[in-house]
N, C-alpha and C. Protein backbone atom coordinates (compact mmCIF):
# COMPACT_ATOMS: atom_id res chain seq x y z
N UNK A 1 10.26 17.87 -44.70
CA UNK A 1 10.40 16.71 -45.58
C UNK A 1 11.42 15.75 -44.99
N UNK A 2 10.77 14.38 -44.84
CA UNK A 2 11.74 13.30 -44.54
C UNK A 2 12.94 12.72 -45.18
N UNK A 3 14.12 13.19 -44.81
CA UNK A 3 15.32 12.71 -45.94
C UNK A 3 15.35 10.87 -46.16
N UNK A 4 14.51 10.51 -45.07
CA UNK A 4 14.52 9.01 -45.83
C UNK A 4 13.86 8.32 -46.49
N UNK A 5 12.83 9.70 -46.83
CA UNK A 5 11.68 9.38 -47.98
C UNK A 5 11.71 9.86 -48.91
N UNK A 6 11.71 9.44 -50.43
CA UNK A 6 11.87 9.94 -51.74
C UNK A 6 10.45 9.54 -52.27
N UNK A 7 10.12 10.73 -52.59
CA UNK A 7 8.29 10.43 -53.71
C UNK A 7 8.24 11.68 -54.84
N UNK A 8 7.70 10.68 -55.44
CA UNK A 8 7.46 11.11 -56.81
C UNK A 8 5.46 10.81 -57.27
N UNK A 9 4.92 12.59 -56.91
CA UNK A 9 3.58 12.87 -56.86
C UNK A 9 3.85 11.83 -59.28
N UNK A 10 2.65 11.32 -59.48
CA UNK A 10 2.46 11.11 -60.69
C UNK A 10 1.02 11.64 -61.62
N UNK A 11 1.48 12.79 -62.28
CA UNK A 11 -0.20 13.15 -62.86
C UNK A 11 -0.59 12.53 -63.67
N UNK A 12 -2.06 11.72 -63.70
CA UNK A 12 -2.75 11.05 -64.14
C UNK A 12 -3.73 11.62 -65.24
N UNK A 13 -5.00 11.51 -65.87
CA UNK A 13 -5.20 12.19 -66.10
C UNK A 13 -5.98 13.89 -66.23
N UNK A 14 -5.46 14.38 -65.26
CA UNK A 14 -6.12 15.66 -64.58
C UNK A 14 -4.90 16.39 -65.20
N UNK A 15 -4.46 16.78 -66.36
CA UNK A 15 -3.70 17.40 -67.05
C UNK A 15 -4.64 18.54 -67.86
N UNK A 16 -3.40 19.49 -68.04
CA UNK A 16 -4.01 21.25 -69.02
C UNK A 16 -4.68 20.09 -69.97
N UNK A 17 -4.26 19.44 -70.87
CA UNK A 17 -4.77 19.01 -72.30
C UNK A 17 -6.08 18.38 -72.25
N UNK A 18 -6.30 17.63 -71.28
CA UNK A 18 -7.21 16.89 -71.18
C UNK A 18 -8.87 18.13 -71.34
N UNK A 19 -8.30 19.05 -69.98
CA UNK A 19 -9.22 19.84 -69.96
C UNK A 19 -9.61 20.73 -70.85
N UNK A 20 -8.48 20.80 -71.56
CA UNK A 20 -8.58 21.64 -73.02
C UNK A 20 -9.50 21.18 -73.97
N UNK A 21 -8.93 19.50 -74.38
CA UNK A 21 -9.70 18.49 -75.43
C UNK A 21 -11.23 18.62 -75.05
N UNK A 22 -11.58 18.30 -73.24
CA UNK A 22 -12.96 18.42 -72.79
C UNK A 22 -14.20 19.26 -73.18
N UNK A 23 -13.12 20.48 -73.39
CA UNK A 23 -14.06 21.51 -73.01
C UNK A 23 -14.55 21.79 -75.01
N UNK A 24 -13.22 21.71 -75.41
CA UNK A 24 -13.45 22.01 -76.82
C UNK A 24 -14.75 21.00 -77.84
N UNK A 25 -14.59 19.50 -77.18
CA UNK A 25 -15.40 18.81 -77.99
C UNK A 25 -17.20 18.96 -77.20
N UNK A 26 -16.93 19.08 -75.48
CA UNK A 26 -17.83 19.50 -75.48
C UNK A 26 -18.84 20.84 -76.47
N UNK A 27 -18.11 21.70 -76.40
CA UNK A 27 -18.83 22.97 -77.48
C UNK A 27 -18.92 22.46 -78.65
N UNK A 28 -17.99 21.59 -79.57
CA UNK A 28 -18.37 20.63 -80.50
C UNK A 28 -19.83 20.11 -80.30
N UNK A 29 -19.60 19.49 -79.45
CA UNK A 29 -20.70 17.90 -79.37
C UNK A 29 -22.20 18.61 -79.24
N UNK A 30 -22.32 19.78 -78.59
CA UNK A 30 -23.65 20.65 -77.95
C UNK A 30 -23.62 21.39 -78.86
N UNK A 31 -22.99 22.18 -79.93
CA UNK A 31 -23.47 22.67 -81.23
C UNK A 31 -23.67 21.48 -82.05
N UNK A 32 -22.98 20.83 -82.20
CA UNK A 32 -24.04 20.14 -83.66
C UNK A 32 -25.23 19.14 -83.39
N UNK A 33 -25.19 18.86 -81.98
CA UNK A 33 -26.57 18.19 -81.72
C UNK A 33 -27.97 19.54 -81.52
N UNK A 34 -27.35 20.94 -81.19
CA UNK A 34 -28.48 21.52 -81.41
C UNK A 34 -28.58 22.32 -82.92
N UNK A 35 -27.68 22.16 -83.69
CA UNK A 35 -27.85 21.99 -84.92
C UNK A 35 -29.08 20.96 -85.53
N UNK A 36 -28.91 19.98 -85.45
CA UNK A 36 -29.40 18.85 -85.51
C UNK A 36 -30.62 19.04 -85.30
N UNK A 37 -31.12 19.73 -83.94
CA UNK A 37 -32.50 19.32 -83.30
C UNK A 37 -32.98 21.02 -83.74
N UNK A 38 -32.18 21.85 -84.49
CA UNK A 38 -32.83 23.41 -84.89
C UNK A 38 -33.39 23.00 -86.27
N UNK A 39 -32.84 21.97 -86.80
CA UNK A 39 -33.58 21.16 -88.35
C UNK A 39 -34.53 20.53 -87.99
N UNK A 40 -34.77 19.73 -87.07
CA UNK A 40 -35.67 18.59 -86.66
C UNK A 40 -37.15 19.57 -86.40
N UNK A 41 -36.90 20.45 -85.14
CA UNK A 41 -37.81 21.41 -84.76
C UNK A 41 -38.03 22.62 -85.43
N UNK A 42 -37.34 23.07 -86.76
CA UNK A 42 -37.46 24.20 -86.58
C UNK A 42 -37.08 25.32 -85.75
N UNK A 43 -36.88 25.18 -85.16
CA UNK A 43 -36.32 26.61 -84.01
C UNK A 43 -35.10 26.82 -84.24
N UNK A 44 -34.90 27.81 -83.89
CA UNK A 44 -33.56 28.67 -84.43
C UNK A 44 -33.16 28.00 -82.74
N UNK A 45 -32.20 27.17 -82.31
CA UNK A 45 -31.39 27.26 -81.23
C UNK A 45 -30.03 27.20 -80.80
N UNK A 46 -29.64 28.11 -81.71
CA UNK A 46 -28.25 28.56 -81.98
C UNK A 46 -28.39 29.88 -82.50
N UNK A 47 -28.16 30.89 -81.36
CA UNK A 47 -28.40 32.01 -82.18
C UNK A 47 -27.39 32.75 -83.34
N UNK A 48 -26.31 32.03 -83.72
CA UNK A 48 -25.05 32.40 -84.28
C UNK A 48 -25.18 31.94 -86.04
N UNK A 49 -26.52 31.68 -86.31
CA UNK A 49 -26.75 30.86 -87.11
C UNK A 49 -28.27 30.29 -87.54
N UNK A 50 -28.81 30.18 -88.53
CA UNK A 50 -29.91 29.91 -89.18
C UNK A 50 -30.00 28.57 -89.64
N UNK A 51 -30.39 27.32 -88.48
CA UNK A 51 -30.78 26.20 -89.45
C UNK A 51 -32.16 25.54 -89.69
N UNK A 52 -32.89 26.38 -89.60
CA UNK A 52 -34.00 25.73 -89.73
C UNK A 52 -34.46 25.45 -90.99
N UNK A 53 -33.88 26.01 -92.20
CA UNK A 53 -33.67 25.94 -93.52
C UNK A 53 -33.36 24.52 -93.86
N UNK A 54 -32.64 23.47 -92.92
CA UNK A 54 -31.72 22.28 -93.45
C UNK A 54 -32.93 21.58 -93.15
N UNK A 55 -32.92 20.33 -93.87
CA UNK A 55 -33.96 19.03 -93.67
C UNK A 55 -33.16 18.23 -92.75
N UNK A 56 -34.23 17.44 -91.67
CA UNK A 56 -33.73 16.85 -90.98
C UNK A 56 -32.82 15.37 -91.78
N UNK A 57 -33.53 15.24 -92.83
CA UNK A 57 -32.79 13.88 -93.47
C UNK A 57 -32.22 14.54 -94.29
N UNK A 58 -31.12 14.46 -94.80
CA UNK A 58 -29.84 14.07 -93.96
C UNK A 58 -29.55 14.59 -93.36
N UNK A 59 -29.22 16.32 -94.04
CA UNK A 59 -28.15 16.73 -92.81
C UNK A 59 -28.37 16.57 -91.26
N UNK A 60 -29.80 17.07 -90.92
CA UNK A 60 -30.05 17.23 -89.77
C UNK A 60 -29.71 16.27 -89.01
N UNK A 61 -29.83 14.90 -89.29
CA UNK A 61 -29.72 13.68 -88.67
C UNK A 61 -28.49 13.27 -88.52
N UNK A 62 -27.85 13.82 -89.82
CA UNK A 62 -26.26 13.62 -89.20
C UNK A 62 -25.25 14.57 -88.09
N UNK A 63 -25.58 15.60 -88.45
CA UNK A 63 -25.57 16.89 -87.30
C UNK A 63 -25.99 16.09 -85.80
N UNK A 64 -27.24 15.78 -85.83
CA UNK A 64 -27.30 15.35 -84.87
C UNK A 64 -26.75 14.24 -84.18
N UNK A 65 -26.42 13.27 -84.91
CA UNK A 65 -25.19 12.20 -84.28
C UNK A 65 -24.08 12.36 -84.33
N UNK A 66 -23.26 13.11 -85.03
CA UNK A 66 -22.27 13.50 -84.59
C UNK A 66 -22.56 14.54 -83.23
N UNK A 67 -23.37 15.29 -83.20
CA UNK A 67 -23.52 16.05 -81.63
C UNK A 67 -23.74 15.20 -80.34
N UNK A 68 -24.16 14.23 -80.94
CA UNK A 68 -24.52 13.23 -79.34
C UNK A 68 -23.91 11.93 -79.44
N UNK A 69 -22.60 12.03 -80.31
CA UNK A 69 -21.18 11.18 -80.19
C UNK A 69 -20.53 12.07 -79.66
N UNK A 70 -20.54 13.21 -79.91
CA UNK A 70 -19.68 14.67 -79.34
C UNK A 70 -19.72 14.46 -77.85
N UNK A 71 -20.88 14.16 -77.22
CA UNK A 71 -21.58 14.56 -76.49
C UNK A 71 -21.20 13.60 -75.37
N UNK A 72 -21.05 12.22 -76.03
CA UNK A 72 -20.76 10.63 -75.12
C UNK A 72 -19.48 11.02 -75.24
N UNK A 73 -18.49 11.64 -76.24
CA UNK A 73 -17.16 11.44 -75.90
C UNK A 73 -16.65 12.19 -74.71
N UNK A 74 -17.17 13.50 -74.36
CA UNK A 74 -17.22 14.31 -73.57
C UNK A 74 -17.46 13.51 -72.39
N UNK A 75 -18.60 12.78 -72.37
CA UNK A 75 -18.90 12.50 -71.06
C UNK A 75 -17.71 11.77 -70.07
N UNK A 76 -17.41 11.02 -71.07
CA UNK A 76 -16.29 9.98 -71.16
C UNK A 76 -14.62 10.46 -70.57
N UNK A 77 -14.57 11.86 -71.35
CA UNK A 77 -13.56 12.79 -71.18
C UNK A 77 -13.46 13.01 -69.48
N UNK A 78 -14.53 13.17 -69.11
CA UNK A 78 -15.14 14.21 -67.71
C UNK A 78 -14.95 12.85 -67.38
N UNK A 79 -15.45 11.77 -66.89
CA UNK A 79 -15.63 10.80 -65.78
C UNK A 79 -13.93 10.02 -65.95
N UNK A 80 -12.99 10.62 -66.99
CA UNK A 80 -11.98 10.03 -66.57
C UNK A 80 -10.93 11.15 -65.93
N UNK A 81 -11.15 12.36 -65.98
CA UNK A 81 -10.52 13.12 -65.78
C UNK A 81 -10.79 13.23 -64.02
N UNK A 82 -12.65 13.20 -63.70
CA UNK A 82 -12.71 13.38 -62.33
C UNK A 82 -11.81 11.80 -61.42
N UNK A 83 -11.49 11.24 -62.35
CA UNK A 83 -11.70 9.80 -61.84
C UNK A 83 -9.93 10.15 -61.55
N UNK A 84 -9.26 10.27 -62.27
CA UNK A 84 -7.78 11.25 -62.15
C UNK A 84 -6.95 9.88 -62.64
N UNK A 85 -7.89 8.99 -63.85
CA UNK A 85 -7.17 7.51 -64.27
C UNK A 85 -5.42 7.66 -64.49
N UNK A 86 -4.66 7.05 -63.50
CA UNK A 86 -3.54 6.74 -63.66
C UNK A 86 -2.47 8.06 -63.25
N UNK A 87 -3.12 9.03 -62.05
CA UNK A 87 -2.74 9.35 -61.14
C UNK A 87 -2.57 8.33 -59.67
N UNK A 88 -1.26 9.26 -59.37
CA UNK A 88 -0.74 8.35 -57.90
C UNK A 88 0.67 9.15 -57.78
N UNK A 89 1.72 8.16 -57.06
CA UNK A 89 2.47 8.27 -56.39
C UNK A 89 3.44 7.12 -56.46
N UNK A 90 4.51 7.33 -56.18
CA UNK A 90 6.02 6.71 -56.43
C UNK A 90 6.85 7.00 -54.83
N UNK A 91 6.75 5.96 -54.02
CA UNK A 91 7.41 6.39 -52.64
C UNK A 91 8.72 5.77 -52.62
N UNK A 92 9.56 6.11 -52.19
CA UNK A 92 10.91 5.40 -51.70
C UNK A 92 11.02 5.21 -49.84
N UNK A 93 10.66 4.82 -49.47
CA UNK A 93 10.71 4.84 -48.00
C UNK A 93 12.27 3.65 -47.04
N UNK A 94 13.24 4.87 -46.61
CA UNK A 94 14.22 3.39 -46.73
C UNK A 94 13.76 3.52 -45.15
N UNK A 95 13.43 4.34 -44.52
CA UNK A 95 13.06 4.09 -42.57
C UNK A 95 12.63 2.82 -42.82
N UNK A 96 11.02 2.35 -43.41
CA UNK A 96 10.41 1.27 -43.47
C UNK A 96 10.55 0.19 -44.36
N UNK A 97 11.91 0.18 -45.17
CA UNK A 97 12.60 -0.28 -46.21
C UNK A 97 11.34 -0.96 -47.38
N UNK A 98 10.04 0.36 -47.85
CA UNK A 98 9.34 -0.13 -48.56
C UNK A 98 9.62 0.37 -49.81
N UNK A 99 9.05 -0.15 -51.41
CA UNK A 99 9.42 1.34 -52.41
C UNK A 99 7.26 1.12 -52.71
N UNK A 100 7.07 2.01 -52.85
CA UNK A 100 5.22 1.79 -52.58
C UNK A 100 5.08 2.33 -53.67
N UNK A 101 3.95 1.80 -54.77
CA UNK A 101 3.78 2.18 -56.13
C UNK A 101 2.04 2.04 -56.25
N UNK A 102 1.67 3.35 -56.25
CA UNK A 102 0.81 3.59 -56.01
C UNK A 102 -0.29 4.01 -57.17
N UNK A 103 -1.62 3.73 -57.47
CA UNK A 103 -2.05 4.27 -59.06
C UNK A 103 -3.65 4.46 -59.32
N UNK A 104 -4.37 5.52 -59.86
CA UNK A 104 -6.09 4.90 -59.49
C UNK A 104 -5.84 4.51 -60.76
N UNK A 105 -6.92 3.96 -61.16
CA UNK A 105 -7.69 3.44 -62.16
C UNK A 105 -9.22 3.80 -61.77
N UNK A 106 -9.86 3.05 -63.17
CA UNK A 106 -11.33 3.19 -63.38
C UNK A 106 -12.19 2.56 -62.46
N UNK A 107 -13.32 2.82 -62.28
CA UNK A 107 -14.94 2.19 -60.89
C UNK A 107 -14.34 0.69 -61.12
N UNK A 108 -14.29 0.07 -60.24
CA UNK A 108 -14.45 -1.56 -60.01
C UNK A 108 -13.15 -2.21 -58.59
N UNK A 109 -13.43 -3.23 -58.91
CA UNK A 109 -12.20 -4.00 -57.73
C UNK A 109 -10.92 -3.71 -57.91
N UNK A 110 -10.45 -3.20 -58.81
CA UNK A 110 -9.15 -2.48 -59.21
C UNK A 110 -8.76 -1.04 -59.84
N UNK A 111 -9.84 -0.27 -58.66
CA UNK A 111 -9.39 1.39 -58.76
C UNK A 111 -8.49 1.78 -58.32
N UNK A 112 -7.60 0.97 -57.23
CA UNK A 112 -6.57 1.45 -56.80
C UNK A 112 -5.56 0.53 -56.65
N UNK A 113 -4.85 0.85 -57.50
CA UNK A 113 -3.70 -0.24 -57.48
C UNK A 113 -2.49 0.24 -56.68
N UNK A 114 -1.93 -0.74 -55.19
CA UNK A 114 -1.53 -0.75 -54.52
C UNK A 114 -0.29 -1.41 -54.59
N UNK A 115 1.38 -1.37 -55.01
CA UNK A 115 2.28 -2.10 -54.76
C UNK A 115 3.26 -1.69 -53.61
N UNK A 116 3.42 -2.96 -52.75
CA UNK A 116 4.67 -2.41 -52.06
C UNK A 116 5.60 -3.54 -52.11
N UNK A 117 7.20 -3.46 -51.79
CA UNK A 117 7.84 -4.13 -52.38
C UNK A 117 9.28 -4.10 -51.52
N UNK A 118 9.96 -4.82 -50.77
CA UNK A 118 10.65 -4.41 -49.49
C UNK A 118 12.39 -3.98 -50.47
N UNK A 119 12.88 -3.17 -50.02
CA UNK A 119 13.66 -2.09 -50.65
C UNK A 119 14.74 -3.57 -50.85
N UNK A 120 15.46 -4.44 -50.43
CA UNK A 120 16.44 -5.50 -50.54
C UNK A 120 16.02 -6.16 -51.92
N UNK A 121 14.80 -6.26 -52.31
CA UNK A 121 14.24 -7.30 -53.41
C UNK A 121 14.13 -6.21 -54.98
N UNK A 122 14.93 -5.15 -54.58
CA UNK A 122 15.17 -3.66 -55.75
C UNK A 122 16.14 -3.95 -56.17
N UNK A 123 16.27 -4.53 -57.61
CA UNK A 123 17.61 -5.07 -58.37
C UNK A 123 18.26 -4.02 -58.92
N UNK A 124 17.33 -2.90 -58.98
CA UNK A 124 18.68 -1.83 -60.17
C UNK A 124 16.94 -0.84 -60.70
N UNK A 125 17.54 0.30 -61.29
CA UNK A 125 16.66 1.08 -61.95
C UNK A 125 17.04 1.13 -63.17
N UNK A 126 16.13 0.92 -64.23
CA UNK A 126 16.60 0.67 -65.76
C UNK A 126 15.64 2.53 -66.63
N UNK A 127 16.47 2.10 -67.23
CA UNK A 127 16.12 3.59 -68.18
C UNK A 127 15.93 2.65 -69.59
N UNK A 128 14.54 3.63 -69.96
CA UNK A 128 15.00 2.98 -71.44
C UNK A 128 14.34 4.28 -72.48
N UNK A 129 15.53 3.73 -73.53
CA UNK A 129 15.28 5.50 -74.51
C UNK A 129 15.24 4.95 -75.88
N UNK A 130 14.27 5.00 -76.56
CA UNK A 130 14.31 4.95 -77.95
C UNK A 130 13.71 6.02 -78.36
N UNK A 131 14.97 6.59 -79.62
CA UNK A 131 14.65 7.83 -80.34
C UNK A 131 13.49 7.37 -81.56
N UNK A 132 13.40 8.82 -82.51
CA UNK A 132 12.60 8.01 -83.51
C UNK A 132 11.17 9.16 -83.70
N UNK A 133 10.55 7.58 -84.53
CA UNK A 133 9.47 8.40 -84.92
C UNK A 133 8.13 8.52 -83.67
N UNK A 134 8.49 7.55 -82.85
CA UNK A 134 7.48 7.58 -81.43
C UNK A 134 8.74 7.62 -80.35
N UNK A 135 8.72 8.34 -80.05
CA UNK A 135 10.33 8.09 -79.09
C UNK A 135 9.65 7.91 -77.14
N UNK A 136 10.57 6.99 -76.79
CA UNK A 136 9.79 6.63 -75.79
C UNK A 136 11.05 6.65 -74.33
N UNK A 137 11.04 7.34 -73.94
CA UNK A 137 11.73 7.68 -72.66
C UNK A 137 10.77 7.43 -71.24
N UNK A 138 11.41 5.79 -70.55
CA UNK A 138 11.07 5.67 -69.53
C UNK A 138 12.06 5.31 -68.34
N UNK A 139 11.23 4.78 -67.36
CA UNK A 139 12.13 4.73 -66.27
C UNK A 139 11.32 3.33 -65.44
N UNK A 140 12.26 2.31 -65.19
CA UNK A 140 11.68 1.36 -64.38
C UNK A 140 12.23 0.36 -63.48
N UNK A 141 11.61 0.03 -62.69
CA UNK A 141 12.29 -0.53 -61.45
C UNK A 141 12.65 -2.12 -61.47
N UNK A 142 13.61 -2.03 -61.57
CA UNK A 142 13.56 -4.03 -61.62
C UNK A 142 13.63 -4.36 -60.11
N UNK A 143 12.68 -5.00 -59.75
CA UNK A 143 12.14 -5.99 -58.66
C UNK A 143 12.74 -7.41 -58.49
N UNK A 144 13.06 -8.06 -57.89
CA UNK A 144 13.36 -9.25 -58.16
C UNK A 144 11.90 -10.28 -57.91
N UNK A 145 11.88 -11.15 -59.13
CA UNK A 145 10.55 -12.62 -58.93
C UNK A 145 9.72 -11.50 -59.79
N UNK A 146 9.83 -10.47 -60.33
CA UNK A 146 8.76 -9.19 -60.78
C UNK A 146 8.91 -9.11 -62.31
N UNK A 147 8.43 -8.85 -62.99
CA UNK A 147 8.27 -7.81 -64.48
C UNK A 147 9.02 -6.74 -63.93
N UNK A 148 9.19 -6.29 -64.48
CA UNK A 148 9.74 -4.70 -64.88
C UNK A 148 8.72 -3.59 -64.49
N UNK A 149 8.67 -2.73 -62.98
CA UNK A 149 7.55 -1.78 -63.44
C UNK A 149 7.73 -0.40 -63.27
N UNK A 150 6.90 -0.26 -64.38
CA UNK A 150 7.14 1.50 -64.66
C UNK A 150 6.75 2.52 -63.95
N UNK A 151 7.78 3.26 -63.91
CA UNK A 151 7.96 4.51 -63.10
C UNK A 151 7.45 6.02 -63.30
N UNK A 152 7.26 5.80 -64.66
CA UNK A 152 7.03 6.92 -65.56
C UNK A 152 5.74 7.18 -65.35
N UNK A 153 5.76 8.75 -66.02
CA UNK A 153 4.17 9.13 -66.36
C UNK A 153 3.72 8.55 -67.31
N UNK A 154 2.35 8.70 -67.99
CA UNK A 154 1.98 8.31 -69.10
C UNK A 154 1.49 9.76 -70.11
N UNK A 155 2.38 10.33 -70.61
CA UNK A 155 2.62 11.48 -71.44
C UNK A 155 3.57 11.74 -72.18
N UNK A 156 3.85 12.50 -72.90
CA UNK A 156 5.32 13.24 -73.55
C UNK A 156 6.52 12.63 -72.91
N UNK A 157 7.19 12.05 -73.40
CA UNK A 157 8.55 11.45 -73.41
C UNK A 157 9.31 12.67 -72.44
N UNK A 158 9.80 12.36 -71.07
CA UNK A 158 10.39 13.65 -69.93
C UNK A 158 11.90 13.99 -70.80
N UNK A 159 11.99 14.93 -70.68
CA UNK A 159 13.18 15.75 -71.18
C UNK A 159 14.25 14.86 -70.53
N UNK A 160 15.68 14.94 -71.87
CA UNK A 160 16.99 13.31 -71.11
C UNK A 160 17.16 13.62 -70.29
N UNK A 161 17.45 15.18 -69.94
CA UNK A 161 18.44 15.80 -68.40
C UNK A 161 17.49 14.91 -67.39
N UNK A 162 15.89 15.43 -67.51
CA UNK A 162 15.35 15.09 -66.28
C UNK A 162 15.23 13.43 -65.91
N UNK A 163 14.93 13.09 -67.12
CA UNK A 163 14.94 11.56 -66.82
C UNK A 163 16.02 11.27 -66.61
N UNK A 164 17.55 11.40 -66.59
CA UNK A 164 18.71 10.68 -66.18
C UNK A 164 18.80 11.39 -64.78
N UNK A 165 18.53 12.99 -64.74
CA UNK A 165 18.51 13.15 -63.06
C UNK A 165 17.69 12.38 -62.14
N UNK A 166 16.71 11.76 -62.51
CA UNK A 166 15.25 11.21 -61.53
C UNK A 166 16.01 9.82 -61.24
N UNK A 167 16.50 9.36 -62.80
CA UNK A 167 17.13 7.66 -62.18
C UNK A 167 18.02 7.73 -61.37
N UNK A 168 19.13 8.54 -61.82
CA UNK A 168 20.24 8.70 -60.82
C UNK A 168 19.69 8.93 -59.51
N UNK A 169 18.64 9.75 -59.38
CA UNK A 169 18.54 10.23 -57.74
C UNK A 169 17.78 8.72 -56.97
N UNK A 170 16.81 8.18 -57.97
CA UNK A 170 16.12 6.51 -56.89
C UNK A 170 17.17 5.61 -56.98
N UNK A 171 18.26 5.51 -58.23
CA UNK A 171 19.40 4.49 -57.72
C UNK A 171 20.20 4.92 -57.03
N UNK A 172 20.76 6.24 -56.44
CA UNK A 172 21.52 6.84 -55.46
C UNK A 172 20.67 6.31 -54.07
N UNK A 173 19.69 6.94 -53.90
CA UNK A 173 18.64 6.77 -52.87
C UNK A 173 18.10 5.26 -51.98
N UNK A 174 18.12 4.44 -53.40
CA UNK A 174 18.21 2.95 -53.13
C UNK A 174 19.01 2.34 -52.58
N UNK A 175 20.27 2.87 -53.34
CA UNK A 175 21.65 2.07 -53.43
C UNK A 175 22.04 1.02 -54.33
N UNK A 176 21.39 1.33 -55.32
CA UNK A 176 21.27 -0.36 -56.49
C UNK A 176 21.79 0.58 -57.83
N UNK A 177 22.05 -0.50 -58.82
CA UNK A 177 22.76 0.20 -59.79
C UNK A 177 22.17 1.15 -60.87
N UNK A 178 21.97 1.37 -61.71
CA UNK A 178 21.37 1.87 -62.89
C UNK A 178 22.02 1.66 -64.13
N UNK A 179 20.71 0.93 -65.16
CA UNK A 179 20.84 0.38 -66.35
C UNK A 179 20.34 1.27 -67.65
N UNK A 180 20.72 1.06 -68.83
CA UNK A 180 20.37 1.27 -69.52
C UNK A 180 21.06 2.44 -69.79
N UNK A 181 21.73 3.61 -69.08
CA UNK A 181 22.68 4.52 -69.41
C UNK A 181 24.05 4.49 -70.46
């Protein structure tokens, strides 16, 4: 490992939960649409269970759209998870005096969002913490001529220790100050 490179891998969404939520609404979404279609047809196709008894109007019909909303949400779940939306990388590079902010996104002209930013034009690293009923612990880079941009994951608020160790270590690393402490 290069001591004049500092990176910070960022997980996007290819997280435990995601795959958890996936998998669960999938089995959701594929039981009640063959719920749905064991009323419609008759056929028992769920063997855990007897619906051929239900009329397709209503229940059946509603069974069945909720199974194939189940079914689109899932899909939805899966093509963002393979897609790894808002995974990337956080580089500090002082050899090539770049800080490189790196990110995918969704199919189109802006799946991969690319910043680099020459390490002199790095005003300071700002922290910002509000407790509460949504409590929001981040971390972000002031740029100069720039917005403010964030450093953070997009998940669970990082534990204070770690978030005041991470700022301290890119404003040590930088050499610029740190705000919001």
């Amino acid at each position: 490992m290069n001591p004049q490179i500092l990176r910070y891998n960022i997980t996007g969404s290819r997280r435990f939960s995601n795959y958890f939520f996936a998998v669960i609404v999938a089995i959701g979404g594929i039981g009640f649409a063959l719920g749905g279609l064991s009323s419609l047809l008759k056929i028992d196709l769920l063997p855990s269970s007897d619906l051929r008894s239900l009329q397709f109007i209503p229940q059946g019909l509603a069974l069945s759209f909720y199974g194939f909303a189940g079914i689109l949400l899932d899909a939805y779940l899966w093509f963002v998870i393979i897609l790894d939306v808002g995974g990337g990388y956080n580089e500090f590079d002082r050899e090539k005096g770049i800080v490189t902010i790196h990110r995918l996104g969704f199919l189109g002209k802006d799946r991969i969002i690319h910043f680099e930013y020459p390490i002199q034009d790095v005003l300071a690293v700002k922290v910002v913490i509000n407790n509460g009923l949504n409590p929001k612990r981040d971390l972000y880079l002031k740029v100069k001529g720039k917005n403010e941009i964030p450093l953070s994951e997009v998940r669970n608020p990082m534990p204070l220790s770690a978030l005041e160790d991470r700022a301290a270590e890119i404003a040590k690393f930088l050499g610029v100050p740190l705000e919001g402490m």
